[in-house]
Protein backbone atom coordinates (compact mmCIF):
# COMPACT_ATOMS: atom_id res chain seq x y z
CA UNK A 1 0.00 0.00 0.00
CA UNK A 2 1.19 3.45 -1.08
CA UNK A 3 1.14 6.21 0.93
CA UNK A 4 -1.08 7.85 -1.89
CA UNK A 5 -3.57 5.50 -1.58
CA UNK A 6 -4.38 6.59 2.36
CA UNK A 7 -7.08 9.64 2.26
CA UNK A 8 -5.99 12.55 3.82
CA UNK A 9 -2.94 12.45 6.41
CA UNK A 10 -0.30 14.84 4.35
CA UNK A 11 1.65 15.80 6.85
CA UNK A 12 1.92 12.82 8.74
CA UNK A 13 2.58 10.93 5.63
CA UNK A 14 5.63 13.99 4.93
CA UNK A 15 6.92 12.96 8.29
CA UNK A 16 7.04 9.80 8.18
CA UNK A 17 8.74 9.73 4.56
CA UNK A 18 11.11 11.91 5.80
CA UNK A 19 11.63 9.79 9.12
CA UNK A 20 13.06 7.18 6.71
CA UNK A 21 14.85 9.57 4.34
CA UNK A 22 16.94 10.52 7.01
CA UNK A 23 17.62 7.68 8.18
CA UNK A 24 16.46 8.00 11.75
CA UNK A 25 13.83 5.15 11.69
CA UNK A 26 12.39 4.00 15.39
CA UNK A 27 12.87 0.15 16.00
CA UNK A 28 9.95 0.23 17.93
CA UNK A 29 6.55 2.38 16.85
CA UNK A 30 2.90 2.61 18.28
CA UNK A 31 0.57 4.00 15.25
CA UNK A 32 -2.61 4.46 17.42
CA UNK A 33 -5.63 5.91 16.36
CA UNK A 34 -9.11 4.18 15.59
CA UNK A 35 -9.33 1.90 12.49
CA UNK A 36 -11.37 4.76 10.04
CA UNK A 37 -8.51 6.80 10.66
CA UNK A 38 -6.52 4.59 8.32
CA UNK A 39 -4.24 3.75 11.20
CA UNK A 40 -3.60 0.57 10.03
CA UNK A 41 -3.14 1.52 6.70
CA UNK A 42 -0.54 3.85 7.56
CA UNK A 43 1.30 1.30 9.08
CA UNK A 44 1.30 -1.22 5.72
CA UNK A 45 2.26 1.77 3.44
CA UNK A 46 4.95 2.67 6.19
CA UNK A 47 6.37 -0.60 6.14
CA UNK A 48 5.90 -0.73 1.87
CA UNK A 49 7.67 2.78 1.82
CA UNK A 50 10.84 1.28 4.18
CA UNK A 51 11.29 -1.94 2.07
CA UNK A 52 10.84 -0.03 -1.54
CA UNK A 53 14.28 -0.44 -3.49
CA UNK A 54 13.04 2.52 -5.82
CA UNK A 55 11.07 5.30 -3.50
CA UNK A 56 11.06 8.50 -4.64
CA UNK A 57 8.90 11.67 -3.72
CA UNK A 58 7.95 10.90 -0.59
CA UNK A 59 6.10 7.26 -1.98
CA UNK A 60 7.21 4.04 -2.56
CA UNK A 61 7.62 3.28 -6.22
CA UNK A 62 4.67 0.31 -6.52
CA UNK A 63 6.63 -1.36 -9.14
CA UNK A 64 9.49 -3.05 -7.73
CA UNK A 65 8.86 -6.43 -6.21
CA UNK A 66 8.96 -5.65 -2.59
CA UNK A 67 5.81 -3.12 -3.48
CA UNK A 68 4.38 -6.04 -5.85
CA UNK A 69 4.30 -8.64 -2.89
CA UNK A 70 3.31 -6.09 0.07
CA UNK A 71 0.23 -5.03 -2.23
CA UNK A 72 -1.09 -8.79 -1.69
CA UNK A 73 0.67 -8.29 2.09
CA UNK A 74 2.47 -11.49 1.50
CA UNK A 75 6.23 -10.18 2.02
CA UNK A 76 8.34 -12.78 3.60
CA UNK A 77 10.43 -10.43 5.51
CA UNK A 78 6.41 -9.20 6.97
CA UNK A 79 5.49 -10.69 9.73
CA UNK A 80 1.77 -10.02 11.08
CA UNK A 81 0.55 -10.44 14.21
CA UNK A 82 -3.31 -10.04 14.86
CA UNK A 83 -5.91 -11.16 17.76
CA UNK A 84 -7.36 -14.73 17.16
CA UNK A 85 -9.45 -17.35 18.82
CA UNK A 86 -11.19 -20.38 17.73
CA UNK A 87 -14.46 -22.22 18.67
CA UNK A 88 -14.34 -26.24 19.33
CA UNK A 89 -10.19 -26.56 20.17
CA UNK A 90 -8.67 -29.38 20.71
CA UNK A 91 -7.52 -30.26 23.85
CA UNK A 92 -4.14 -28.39 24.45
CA UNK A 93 -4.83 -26.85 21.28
CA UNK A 94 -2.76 -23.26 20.66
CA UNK A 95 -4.02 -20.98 18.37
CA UNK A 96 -1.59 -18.11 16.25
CA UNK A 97 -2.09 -15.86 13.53
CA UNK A 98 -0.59 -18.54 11.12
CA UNK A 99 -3.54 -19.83 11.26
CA UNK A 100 -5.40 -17.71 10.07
CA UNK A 101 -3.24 -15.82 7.69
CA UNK A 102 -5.57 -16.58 4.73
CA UNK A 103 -8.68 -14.85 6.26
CA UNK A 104 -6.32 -11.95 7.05
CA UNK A 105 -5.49 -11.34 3.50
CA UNK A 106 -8.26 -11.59 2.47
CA UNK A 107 -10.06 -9.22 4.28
CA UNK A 108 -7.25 -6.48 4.18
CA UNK A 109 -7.33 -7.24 0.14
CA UNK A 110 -10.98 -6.63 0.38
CA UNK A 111 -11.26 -3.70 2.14
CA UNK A 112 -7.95 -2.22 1.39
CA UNK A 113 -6.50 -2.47 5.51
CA UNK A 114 -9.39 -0.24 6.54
CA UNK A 115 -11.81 -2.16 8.34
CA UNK A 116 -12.96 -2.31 12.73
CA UNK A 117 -12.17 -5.25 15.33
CA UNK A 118 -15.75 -5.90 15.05
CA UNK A 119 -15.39 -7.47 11.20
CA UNK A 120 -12.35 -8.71 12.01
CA UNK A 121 -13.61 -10.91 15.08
CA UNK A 122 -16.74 -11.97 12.77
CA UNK A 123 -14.31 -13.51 9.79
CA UNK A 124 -12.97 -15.46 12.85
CA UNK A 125 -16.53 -16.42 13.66
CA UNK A 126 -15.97 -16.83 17.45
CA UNK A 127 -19.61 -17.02 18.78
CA UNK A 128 -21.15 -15.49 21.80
CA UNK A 129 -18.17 -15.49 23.91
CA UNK A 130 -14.83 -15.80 22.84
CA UNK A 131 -12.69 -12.96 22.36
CA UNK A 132 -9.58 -12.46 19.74
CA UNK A 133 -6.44 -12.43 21.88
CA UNK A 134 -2.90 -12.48 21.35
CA UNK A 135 -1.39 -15.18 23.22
CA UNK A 136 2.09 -16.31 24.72
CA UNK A 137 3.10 -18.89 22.49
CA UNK A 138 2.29 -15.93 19.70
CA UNK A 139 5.44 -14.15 21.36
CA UNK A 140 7.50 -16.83 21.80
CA UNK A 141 6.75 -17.46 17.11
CA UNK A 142 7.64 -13.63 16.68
CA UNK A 143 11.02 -13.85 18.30
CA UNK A 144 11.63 -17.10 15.98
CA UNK A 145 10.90 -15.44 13.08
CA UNK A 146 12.36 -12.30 13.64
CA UNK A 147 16.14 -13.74 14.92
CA UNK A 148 16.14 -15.28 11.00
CA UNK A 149 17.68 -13.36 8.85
CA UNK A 150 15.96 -11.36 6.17
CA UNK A 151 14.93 -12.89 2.97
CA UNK A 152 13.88 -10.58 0.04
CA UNK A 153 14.66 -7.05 1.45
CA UNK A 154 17.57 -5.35 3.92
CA UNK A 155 14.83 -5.23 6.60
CA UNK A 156 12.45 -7.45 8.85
CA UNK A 157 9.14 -5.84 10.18
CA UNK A 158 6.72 -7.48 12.79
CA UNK A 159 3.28 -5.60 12.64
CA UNK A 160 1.48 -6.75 15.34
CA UNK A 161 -2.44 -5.44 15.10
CA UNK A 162 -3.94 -4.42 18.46
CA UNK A 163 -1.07 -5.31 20.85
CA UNK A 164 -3.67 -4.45 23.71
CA UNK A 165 -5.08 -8.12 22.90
CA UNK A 166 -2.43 -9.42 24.60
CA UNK A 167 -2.44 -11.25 27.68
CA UNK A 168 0.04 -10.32 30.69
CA UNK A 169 2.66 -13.25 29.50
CA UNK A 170 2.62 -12.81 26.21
CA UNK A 171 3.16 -8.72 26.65
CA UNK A 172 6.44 -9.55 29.04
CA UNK A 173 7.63 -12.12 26.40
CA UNK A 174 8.53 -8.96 23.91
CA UNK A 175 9.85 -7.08 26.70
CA UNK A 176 13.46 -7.15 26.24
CA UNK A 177 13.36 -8.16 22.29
CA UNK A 178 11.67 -4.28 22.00
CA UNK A 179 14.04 -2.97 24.00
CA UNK A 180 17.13 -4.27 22.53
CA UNK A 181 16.26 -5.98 18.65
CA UNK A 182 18.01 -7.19 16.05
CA UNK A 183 19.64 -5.24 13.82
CA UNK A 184 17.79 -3.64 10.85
CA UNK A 185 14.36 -5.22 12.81
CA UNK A 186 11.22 -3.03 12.97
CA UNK A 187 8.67 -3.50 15.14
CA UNK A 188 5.10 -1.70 14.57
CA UNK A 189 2.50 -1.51 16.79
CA UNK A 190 -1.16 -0.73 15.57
CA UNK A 191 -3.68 -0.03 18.46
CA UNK A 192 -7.18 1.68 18.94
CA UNK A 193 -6.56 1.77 22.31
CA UNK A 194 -2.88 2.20 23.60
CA UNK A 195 -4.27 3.19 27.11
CA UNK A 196 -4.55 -0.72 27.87
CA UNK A 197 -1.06 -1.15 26.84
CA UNK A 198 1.48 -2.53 29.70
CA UNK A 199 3.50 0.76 30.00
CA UNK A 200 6.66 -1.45 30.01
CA UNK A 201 5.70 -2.15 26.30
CA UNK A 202 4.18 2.06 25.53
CA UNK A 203 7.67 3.47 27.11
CA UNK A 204 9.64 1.24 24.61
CA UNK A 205 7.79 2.40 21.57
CA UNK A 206 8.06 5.46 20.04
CA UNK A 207 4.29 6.61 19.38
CA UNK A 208 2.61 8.27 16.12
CA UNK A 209 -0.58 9.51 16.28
CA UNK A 210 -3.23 9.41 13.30
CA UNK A 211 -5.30 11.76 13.57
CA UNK A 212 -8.94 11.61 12.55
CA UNK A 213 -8.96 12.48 8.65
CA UNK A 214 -10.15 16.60 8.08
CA UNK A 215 -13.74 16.87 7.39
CA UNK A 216 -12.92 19.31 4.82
CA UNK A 217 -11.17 16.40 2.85
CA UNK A 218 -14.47 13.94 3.26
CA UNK A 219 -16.54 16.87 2.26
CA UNK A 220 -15.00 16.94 -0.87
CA UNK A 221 -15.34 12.90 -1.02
CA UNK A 222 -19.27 13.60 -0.31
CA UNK A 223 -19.25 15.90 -3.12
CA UNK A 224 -18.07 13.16 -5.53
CA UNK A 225 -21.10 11.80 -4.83
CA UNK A 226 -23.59 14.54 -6.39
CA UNK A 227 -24.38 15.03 -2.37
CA UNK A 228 -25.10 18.99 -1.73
CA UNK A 229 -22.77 21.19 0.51
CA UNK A 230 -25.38 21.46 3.48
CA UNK A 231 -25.71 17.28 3.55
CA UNK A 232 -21.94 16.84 2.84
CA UNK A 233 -21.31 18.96 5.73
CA UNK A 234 -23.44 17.40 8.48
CA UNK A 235 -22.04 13.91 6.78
CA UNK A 236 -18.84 15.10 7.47
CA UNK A 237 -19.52 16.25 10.85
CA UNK A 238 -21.09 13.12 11.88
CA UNK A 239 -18.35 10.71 11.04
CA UNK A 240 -16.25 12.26 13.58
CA UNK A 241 -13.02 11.59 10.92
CA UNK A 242 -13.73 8.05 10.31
CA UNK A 243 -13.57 6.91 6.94
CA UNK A 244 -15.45 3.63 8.09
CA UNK A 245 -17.77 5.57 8.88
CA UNK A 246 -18.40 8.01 6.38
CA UNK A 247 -18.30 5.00 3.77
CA UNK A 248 -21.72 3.51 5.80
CA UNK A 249 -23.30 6.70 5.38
CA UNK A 250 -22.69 6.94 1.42
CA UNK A 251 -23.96 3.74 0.54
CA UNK A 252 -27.14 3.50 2.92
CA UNK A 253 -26.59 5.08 6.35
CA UNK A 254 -26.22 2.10 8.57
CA UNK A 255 -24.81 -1.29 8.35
CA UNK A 256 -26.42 -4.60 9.55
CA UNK A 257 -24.84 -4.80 12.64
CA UNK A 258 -25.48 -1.22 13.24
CA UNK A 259 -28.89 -1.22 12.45
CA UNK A 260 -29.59 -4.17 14.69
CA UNK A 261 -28.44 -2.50 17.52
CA UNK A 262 -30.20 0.71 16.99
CA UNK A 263 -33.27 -1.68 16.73
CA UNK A 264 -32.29 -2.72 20.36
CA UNK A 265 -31.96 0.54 21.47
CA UNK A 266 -35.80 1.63 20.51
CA UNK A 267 -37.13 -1.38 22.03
CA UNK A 268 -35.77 -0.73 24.95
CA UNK A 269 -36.86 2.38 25.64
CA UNK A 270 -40.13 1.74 24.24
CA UNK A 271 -40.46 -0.71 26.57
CA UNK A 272 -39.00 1.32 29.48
CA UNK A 273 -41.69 4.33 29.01
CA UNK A 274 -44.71 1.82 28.94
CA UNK A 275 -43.02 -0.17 31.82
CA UNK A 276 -43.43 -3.77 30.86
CA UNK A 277 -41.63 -5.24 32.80
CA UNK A 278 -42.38 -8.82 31.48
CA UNK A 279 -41.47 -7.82 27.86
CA UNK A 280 -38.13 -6.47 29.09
CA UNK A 281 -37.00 -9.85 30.25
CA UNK A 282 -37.34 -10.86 26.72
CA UNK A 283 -35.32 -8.20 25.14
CA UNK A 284 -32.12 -9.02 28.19
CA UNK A 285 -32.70 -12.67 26.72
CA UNK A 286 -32.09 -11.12 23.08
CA UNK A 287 -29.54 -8.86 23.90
CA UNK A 288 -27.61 -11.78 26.04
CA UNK A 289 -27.69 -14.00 22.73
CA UNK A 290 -25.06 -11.37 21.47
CA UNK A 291 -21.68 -11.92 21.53
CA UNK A 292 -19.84 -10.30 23.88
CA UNK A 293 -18.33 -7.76 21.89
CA UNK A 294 -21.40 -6.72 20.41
CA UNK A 295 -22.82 -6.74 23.50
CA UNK A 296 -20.05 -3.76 24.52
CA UNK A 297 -20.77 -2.47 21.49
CA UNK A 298 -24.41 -1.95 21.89
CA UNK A 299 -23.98 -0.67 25.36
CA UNK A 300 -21.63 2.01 23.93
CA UNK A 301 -24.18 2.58 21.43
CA UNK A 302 -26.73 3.19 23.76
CA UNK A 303 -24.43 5.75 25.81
CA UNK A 304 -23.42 7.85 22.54
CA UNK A 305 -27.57 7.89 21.40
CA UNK A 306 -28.47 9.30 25.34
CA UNK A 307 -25.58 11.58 24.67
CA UNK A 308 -27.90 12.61 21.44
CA UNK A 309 -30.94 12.96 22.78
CA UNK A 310 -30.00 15.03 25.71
CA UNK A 311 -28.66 17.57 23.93
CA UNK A 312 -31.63 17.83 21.29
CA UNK A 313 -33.36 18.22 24.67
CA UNK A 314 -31.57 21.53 26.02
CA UNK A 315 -31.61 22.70 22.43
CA UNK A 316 -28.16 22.02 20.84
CA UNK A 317 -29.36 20.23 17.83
CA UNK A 318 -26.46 22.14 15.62
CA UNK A 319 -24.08 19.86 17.40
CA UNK A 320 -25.54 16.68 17.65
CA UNK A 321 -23.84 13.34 15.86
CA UNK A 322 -27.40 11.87 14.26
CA UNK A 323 -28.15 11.04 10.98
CA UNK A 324 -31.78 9.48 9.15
CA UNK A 325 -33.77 7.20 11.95
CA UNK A 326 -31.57 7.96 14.75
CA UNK A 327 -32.04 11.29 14.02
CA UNK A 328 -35.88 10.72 13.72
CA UNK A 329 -35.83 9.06 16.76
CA UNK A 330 -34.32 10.83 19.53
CA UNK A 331 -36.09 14.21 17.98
CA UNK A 332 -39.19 12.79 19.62
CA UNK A 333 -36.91 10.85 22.53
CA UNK A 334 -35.24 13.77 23.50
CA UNK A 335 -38.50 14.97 25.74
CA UNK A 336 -37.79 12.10 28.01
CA UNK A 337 -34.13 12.41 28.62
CA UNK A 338 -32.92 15.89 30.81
CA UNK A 339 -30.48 16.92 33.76
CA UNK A 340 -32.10 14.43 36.25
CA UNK A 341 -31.22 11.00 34.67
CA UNK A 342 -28.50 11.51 31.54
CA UNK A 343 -25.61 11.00 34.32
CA UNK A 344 -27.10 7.80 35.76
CA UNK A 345 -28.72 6.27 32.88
CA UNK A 346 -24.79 6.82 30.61
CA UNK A 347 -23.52 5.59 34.29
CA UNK A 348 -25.45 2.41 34.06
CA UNK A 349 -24.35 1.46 30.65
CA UNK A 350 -20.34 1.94 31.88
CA UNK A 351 -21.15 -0.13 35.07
CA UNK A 352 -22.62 -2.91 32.52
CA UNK A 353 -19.55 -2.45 30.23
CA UNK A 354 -17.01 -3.52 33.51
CA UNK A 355 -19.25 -6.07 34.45
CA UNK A 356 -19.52 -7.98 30.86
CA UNK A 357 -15.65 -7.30 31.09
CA UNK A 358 -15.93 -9.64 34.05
CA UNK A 359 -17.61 -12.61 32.91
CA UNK A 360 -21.00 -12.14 34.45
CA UNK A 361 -23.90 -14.04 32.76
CA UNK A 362 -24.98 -11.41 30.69
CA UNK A 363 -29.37 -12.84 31.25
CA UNK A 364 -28.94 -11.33 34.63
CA UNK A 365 -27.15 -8.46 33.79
CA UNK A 366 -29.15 -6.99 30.93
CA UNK A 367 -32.37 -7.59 33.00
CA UNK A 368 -31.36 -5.79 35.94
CA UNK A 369 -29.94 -2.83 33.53
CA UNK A 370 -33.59 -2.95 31.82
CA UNK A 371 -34.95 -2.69 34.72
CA UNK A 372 -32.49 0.08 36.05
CA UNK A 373 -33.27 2.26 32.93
CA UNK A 374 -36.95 1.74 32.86
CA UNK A 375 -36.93 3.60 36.51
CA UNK A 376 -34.99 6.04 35.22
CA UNK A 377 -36.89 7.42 31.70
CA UNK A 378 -38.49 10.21 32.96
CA UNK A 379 -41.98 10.61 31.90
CA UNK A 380 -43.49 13.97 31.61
CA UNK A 381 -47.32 14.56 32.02
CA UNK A 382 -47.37 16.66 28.97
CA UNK A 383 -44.59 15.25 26.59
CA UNK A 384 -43.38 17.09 23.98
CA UNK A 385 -43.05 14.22 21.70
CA UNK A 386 -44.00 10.63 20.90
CA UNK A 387 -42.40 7.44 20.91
CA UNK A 388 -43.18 5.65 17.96
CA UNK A 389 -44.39 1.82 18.71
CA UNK A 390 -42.83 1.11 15.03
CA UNK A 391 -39.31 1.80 13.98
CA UNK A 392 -39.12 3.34 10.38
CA UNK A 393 -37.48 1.56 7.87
């Protein structure tokens, strides 16, 4: 991957040309920044721009064969790292990203490296409650590889994608290989959320931020697509930077898995304001049948739509992050939603996110939060709005 094929990101793309120019390349690099960004991309085009025998102008050349085989990200001096997990293991059964190299490819072919944990984790098809990690015995295969010497280019690189998957043992196993590699060796680090890094590993990496990509540049993008300057602007504004998400909104405004938790969301609070109780132990017995990291996803969802409504509710539509049904929705939500209960009810979806981090059984959990929420919708005696018993389509 080129660096001209990421959107946006000049001047961190100048910088990080010119890191390699000059010769004063960091063994050891966090890119962080969420997955819209094109953090991930930046990394493969970093990498691509290192191991290019013919770069020139700030790009690698895309011709040679280094740039041939990285474009299928199949180098044999590339070695990629990624959170996996498998249902049905055999006993004593250890799973790496060898593994599942195939699927990898694949999907970064597919969606050109820009593509969420959430995809990633349902390629691996892990079920209700396993989780991607990044295990010891995953450690103990990079320091294998990487102690061989290089094949095709002057340069090894291990890219290992969210290095906050890892587990305690397998983060201490790369301890002292980061802090003293082997020559010509490049280690880079891809995370969305370097805060759960060890800081043994963060304070032996040097970190580069992506920043979210300008909205000016994905106005212009929205123009492309005969959309008018008011629309392209609130498109803009909404995607908070993300190209992920700004590519949902173009072709249909929600995804599947997106739309199925909005879905969850309405039912909810439908059910909350005409307290039935009964029917709420259904939708905790729906919501449980997620997986676990859509289950933390719909929770966060649920936070960021509160978030909404409240401040349609003290007037600050200009501001809010809503776009075609949510939109629709918490305009006649907001009523219910005000300085009395947005701190507890966002408070009870973060005490429901540590708890599902803890292994609880998720039936019990989502009824008592049901429950929780339904006392908490306030409900006025002359509402300013309706909720709908039917979500638009």
């Amino acid at each position: 991957m080129k660096f001209d094929e990421i959107v946006g990101q000049d001047e961190l793309k100048r910088k990080l040309a010119e890191q390699i120019d000059s010769g004063r390349i960091s063994h050891a690099q966090l890119f962080t920044g969420l997955s819209g960004y094109g953090t991930l991309q930046m990394a493969f085009a970093y990498i691509q721009y290192l191991f290019c025998t013919n770069r020139h102008d700030g790009d690698s050349c895309g011709e040679c064969p280094s740039c041939r085989m990285l474009d299928f990200f199949s180098h044999p001096d590339l070695h990629m790292v990624f959170p996996v997990n498998k249902r049905e293991k055999r006993s004593g059964e250890v799973v790496t990203s060898d593994m599942f190299l195939d699927k990898w490819r694949d999907l970064c072919l597919r969606k050109g490296a820009l593509f969420t944990p959430t995809l990633w984790y349902e390629q691996l098809d892990l079920g209700k409650n396993m989780k991607g990690m990044i295990t010891a015995k995953e450690s103990e295969n990079m320091i294998k590889k990487l102690s061989l010497k290089p094949y095709a280019s002057s340069w090894k690189a291990m890219l290992i994608w969210l290095p906050e998957t890892m587990n305690q043992e397998a983060a201490n196993k790369i301890l002292k290989i980061l802090e003293e590699p082997w020559d010509r060796t490049l280690f880079i680090l891809v995370s969305e959320h370097p805060e759960l890094l060890l800081p043994t590993i963060k304070s032996r990496t040097q970190e580069v931020v992506v920043p979210p990509i300008d909205s000016s540049i994905l106005e212009e993008l929205a123009h492309l697509w005969d959309i008018d300057y008011d629309t392209s602007r609130i498109m803009a504004r909404i995607c908070k930077g993300s190209l992920i998400e700004f590519s949902t909104l173009i072709h249909g405004g929600c995804d599947e898995t997106r739309s199925g938790l909005f879905e969850l969301f309405c039912r909810l609070m439908r059910l909350c304001y005409a307290d039935k109780h009964m029917e709420l132990m259904g939708w905790a017995d729906d919501v449980a049948l997620l997986s676990r990291e859509g289950q933390v996803n719909f929770l966060k969802n649920t936070a960021r739509l509160l978030r909404e409504s409240y401040m349609k509710h003290i007037g600050m539509d200009a501001i809010t992050y809503l776009w075609g049904e949510e939109d629709e929705f918490c305009t006649k939500f907001a009523p219910y939603i005000d300085n009395t209960n947005i701190e507890p009810l966002v408070a009870e979806c973060e005490r429901a996110i540590a708890e599902i981090d803890q292994y609880c059984i998720t039936r019990v959990l989502f009824s008592h939060f049901a429950l929780n929420v339904s006392k908490l919708i306030r409900k006025p005696q002359t509402p300013q709005g309706t909720i709908s018993t039917k979500v638009s389509s």
